[in-house]
PDB file of N, CA and C in Angstrom:
ATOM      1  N   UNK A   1     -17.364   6.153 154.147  1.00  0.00           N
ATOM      2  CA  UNK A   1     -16.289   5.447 154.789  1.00  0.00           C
ATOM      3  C   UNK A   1     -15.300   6.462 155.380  1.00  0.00           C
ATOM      4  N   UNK A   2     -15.009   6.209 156.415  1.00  0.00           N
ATOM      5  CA  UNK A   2     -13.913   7.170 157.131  1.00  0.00           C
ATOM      6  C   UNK A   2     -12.380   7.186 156.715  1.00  0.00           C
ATOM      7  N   UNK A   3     -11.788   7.950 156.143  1.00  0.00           N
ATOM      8  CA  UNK A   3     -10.771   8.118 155.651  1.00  0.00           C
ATOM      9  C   UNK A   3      -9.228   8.291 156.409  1.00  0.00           C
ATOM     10  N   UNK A   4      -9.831   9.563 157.349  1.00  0.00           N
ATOM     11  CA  UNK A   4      -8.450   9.656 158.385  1.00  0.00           C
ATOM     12  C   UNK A   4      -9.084   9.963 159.527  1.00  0.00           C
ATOM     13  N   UNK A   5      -8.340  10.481 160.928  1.00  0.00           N
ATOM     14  CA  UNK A   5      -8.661  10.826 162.221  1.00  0.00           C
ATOM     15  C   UNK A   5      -9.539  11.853 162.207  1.00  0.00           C
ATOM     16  N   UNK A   6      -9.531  12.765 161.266  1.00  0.00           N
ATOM     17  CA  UNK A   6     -10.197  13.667 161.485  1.00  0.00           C
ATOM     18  C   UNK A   6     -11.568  13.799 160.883  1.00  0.00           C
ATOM     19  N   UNK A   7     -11.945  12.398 160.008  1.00  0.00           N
ATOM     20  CA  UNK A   7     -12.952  12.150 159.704  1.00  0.00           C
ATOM     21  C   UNK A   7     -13.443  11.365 160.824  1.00  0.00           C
ATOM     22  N   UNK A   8     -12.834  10.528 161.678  1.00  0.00           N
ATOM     23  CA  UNK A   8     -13.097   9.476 162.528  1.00  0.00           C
ATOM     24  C   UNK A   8     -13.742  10.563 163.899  1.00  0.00           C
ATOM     25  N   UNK A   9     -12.608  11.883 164.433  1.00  0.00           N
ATOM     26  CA  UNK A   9     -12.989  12.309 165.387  1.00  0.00           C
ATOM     27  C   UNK A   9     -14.887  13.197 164.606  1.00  0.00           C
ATOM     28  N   UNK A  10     -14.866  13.082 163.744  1.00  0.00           N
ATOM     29  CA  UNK A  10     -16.368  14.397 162.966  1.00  0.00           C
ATOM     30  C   UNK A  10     -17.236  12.966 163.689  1.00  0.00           C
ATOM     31  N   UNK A  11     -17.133  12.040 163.083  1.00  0.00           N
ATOM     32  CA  UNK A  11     -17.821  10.719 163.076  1.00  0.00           C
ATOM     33  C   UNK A  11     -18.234  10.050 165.172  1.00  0.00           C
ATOM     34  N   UNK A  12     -17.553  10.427 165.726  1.00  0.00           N
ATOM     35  CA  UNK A  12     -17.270   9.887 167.256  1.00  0.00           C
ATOM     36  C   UNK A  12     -18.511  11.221 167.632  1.00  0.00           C
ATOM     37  N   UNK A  13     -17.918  12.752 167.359  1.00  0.00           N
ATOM     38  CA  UNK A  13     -19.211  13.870 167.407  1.00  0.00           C
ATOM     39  C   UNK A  13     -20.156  13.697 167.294  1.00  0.00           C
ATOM     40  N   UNK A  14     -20.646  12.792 165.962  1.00  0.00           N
ATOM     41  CA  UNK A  14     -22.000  13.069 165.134  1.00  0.00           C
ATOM     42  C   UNK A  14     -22.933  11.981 166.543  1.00  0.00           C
ATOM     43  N   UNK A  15     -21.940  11.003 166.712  1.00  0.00           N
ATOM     44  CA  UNK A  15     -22.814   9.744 167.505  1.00  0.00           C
ATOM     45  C   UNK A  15     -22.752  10.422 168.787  1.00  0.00           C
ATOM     46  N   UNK A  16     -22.288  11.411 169.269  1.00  0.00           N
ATOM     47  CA  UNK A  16     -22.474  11.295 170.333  1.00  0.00           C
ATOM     48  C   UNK A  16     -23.996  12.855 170.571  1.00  0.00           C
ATOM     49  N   UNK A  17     -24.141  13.652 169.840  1.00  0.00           N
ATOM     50  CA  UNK A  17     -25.119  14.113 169.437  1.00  0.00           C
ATOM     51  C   UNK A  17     -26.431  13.694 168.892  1.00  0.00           C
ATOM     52  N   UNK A  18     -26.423  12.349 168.430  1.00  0.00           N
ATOM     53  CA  UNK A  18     -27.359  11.551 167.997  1.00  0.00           C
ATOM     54  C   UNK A  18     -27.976  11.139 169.846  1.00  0.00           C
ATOM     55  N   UNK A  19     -26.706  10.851 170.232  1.00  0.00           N
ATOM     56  CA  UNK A  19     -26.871   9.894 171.342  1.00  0.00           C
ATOM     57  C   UNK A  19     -27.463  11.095 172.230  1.00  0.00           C
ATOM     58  N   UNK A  20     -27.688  11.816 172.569  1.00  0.00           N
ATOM     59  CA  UNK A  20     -27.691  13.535 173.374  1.00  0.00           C
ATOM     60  C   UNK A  20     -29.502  13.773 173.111  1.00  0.00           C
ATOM     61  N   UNK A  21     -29.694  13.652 171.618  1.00  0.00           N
ATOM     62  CA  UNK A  21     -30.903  13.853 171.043  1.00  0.00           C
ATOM     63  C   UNK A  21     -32.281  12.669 171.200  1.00  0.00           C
ATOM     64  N   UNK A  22     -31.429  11.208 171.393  1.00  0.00           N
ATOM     65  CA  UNK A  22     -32.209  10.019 171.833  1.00  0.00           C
ATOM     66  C   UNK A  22     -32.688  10.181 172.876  1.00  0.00           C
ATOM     67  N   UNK A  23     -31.204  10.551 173.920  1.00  0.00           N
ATOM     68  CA  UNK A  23     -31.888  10.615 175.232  1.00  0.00           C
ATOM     69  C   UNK A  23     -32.917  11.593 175.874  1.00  0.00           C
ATOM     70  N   UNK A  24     -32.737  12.822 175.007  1.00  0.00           N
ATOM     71  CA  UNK A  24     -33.549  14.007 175.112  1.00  0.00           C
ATOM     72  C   UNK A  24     -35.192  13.343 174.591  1.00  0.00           C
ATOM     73  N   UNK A  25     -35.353  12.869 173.970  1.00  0.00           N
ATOM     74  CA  UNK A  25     -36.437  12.340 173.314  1.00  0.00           C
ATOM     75  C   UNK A  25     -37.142  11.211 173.888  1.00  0.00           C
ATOM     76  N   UNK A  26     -36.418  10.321 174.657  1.00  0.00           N
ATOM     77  CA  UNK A  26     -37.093   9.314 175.121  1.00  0.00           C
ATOM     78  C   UNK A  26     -37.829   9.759 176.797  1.00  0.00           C
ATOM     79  N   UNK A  27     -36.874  11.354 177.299  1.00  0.00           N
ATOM     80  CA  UNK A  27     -37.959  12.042 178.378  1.00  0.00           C
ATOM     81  C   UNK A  27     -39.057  12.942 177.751  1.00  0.00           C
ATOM     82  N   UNK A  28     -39.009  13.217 176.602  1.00  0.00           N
ATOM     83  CA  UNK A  28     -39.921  14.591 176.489  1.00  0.00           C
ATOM     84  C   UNK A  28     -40.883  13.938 175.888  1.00  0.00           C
ATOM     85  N   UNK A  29     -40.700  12.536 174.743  1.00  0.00           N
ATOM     86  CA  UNK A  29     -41.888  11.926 173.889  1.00  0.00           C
ATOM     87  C   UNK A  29     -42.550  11.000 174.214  1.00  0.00           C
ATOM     88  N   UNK A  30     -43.746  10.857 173.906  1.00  0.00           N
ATOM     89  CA  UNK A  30     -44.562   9.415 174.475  1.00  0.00           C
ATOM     90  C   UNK A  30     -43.560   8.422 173.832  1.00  0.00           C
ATOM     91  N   UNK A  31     -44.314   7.178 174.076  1.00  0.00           N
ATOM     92  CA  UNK A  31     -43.506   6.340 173.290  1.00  0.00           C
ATOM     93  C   UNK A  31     -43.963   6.236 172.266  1.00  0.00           C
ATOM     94  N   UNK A  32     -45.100   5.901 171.626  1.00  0.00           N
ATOM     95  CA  UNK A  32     -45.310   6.302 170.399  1.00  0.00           C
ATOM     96  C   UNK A  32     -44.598   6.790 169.432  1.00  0.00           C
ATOM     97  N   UNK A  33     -44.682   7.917 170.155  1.00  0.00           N
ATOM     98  CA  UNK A  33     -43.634   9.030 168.936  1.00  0.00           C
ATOM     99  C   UNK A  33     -42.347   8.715 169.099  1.00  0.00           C
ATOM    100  N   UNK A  34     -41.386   8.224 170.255  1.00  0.00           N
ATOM    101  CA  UNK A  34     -40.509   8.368 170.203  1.00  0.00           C
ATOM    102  C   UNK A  34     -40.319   6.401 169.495  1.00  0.00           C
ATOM    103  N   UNK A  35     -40.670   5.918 169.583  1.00  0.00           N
ATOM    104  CA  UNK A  35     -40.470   4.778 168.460  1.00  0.00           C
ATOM    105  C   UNK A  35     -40.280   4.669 167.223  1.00  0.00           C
ATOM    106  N   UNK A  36     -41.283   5.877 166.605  1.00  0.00           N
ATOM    107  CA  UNK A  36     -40.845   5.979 164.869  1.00  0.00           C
ATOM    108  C   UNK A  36     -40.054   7.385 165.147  1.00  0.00           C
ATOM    109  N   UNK A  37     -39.624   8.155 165.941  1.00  0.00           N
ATOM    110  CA  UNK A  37     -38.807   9.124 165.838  1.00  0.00           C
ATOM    111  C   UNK A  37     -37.447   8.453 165.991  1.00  0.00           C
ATOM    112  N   UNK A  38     -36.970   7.705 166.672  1.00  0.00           N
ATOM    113  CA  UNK A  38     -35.878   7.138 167.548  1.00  0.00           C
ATOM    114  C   UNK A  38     -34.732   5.931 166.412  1.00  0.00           C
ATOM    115  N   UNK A  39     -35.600   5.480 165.234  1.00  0.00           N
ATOM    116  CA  UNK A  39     -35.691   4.454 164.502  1.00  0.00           C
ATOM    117  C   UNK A  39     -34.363   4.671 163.484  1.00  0.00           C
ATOM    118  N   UNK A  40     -35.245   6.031 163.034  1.00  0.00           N
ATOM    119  CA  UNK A  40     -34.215   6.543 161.980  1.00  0.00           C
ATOM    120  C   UNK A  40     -32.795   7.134 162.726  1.00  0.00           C
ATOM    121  N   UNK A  41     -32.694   7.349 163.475  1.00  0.00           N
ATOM    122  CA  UNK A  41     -31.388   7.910 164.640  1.00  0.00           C
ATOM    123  C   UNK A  41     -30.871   6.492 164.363  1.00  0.00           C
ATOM    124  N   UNK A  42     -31.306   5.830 165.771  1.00  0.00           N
ATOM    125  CA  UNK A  42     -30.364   4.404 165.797  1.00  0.00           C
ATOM    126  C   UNK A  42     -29.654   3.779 164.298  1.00  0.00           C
ATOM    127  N   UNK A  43     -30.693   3.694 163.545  1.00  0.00           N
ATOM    128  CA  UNK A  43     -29.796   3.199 162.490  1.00  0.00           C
ATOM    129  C   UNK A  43     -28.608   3.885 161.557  1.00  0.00           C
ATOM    130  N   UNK A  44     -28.973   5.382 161.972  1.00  0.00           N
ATOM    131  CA  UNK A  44     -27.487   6.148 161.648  1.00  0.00           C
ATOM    132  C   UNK A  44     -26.485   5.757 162.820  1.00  0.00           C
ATOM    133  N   UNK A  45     -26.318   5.835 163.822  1.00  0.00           N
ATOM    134  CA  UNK A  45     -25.730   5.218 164.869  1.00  0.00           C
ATOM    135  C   UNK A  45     -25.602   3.912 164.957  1.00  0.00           C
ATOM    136  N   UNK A  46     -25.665   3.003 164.095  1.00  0.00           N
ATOM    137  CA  UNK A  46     -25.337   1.693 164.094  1.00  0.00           C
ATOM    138  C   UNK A  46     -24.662   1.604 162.811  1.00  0.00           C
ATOM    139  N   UNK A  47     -24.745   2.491 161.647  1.00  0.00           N
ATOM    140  CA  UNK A  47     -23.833   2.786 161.033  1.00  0.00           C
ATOM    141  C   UNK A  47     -22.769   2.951 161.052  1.00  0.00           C
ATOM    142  N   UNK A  48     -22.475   4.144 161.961  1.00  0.00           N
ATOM    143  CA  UNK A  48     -21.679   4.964 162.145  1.00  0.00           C
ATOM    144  C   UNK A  48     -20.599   4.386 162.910  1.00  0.00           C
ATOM    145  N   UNK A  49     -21.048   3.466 163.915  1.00  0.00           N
ATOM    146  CA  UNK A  49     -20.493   2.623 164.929  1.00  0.00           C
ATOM    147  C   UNK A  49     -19.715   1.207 163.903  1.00  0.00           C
ATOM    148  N   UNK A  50     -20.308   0.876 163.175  1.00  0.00           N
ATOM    149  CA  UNK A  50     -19.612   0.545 161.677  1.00  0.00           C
ATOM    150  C   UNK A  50     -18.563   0.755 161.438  1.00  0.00           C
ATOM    151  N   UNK A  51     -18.675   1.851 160.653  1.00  0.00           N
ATOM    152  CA  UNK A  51     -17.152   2.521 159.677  1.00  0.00           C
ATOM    153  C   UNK A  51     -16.692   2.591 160.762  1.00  0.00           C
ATOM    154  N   UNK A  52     -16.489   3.342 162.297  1.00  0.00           N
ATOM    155  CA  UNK A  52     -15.836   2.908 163.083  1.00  0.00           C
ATOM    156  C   UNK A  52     -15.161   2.005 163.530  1.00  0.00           C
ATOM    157  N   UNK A  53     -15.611   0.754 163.772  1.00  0.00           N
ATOM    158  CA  UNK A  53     -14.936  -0.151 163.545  1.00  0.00           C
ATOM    159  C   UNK A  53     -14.059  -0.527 162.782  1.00  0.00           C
ATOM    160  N   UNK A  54     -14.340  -0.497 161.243  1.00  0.00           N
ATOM    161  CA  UNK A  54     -13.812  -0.397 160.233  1.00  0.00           C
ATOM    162  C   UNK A  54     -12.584  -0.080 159.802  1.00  0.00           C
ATOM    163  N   UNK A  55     -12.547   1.660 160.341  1.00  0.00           N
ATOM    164  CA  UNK A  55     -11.408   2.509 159.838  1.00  0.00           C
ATOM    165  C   UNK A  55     -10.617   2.006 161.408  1.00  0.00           C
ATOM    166  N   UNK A  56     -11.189   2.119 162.445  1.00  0.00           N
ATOM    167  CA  UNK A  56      -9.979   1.255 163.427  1.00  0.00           C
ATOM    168  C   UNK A  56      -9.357   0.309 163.463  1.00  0.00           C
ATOM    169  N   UNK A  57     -10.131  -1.066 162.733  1.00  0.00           N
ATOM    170  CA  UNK A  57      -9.229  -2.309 162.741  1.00  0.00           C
ATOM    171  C   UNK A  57      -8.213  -2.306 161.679  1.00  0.00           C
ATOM    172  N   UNK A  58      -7.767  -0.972 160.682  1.00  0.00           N
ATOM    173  CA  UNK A  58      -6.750  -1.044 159.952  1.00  0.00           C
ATOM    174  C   UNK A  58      -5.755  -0.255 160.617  1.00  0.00           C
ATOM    175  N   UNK A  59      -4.246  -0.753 160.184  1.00  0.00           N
ATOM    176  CA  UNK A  59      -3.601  -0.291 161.048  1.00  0.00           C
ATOM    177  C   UNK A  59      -3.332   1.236 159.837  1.00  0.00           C
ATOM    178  N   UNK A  60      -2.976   2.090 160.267  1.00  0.00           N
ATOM    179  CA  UNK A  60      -2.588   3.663 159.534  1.00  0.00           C
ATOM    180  C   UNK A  60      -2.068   3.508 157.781  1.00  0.00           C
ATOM    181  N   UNK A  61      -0.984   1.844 158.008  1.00  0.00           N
ATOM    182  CA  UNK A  61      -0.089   2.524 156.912  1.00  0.00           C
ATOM    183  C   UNK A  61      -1.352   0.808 156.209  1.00  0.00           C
ATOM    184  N   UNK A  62      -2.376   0.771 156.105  1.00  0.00           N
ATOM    185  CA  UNK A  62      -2.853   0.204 155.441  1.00  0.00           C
ATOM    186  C   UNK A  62      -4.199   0.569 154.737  1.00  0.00           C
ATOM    187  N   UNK A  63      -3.925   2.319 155.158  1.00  0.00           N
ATOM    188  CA  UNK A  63      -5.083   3.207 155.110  1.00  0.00           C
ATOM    189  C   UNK A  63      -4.098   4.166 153.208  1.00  0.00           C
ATOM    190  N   UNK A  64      -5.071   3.960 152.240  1.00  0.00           N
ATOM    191  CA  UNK A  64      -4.706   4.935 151.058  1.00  0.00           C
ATOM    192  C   UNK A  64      -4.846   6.381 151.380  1.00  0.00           C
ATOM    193  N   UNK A  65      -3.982   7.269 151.190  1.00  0.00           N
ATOM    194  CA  UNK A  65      -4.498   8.449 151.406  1.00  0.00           C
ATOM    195  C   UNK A  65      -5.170   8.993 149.947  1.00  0.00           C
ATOM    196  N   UNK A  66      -6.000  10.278 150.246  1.00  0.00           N
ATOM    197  CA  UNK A  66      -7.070  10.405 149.627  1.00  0.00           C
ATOM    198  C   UNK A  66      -6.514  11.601 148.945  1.00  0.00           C
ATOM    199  N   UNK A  67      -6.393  11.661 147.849  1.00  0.00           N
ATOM    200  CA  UNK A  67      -5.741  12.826 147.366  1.00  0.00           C
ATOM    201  C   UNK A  67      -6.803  14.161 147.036  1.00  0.00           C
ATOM    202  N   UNK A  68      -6.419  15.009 147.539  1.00  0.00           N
ATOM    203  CA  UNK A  68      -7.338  16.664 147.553  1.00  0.00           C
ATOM    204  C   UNK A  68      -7.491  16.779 146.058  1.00  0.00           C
ATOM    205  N   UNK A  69      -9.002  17.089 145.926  1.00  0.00           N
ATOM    206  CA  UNK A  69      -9.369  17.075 144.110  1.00  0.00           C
ATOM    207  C   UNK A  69      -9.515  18.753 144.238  1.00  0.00           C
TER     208      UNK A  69
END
């Protein structure tokens, strides 16, 4: 679960590298491969697009901060 902005901006990165690596894959692989390759991506990216949502529809001061262990 995304905690603050700077987990949110790591999180906006990760999808958009996922997204970089799909598209790279759907020119270089048959489809075949790129069907069970592509599978496990999307569903981290539909995750991810998730907690996104998530940690955005709260407003800041309804967010706990996370105390450094």
């Amino acid at each position: 679960m995304i905690q603050n902005d700077k987990e949110l901006e790591c999180t906006q990165e990760r999808i958009d590298y996922f997204c970089k690596m799909l598209a790279q894959m759907r020119v270089t692989e048959p489809p075949e491969n790129y069907a069970l390759m592509s599978s496990g991506f999307l569903g981290e990216v539909e995750k991810m697009h998730a907690e996104i949502i998530k940690y955005l529809s709260r407003h800041p001061s309804e967010i706990e901060p996370v105390e450094a262990a």
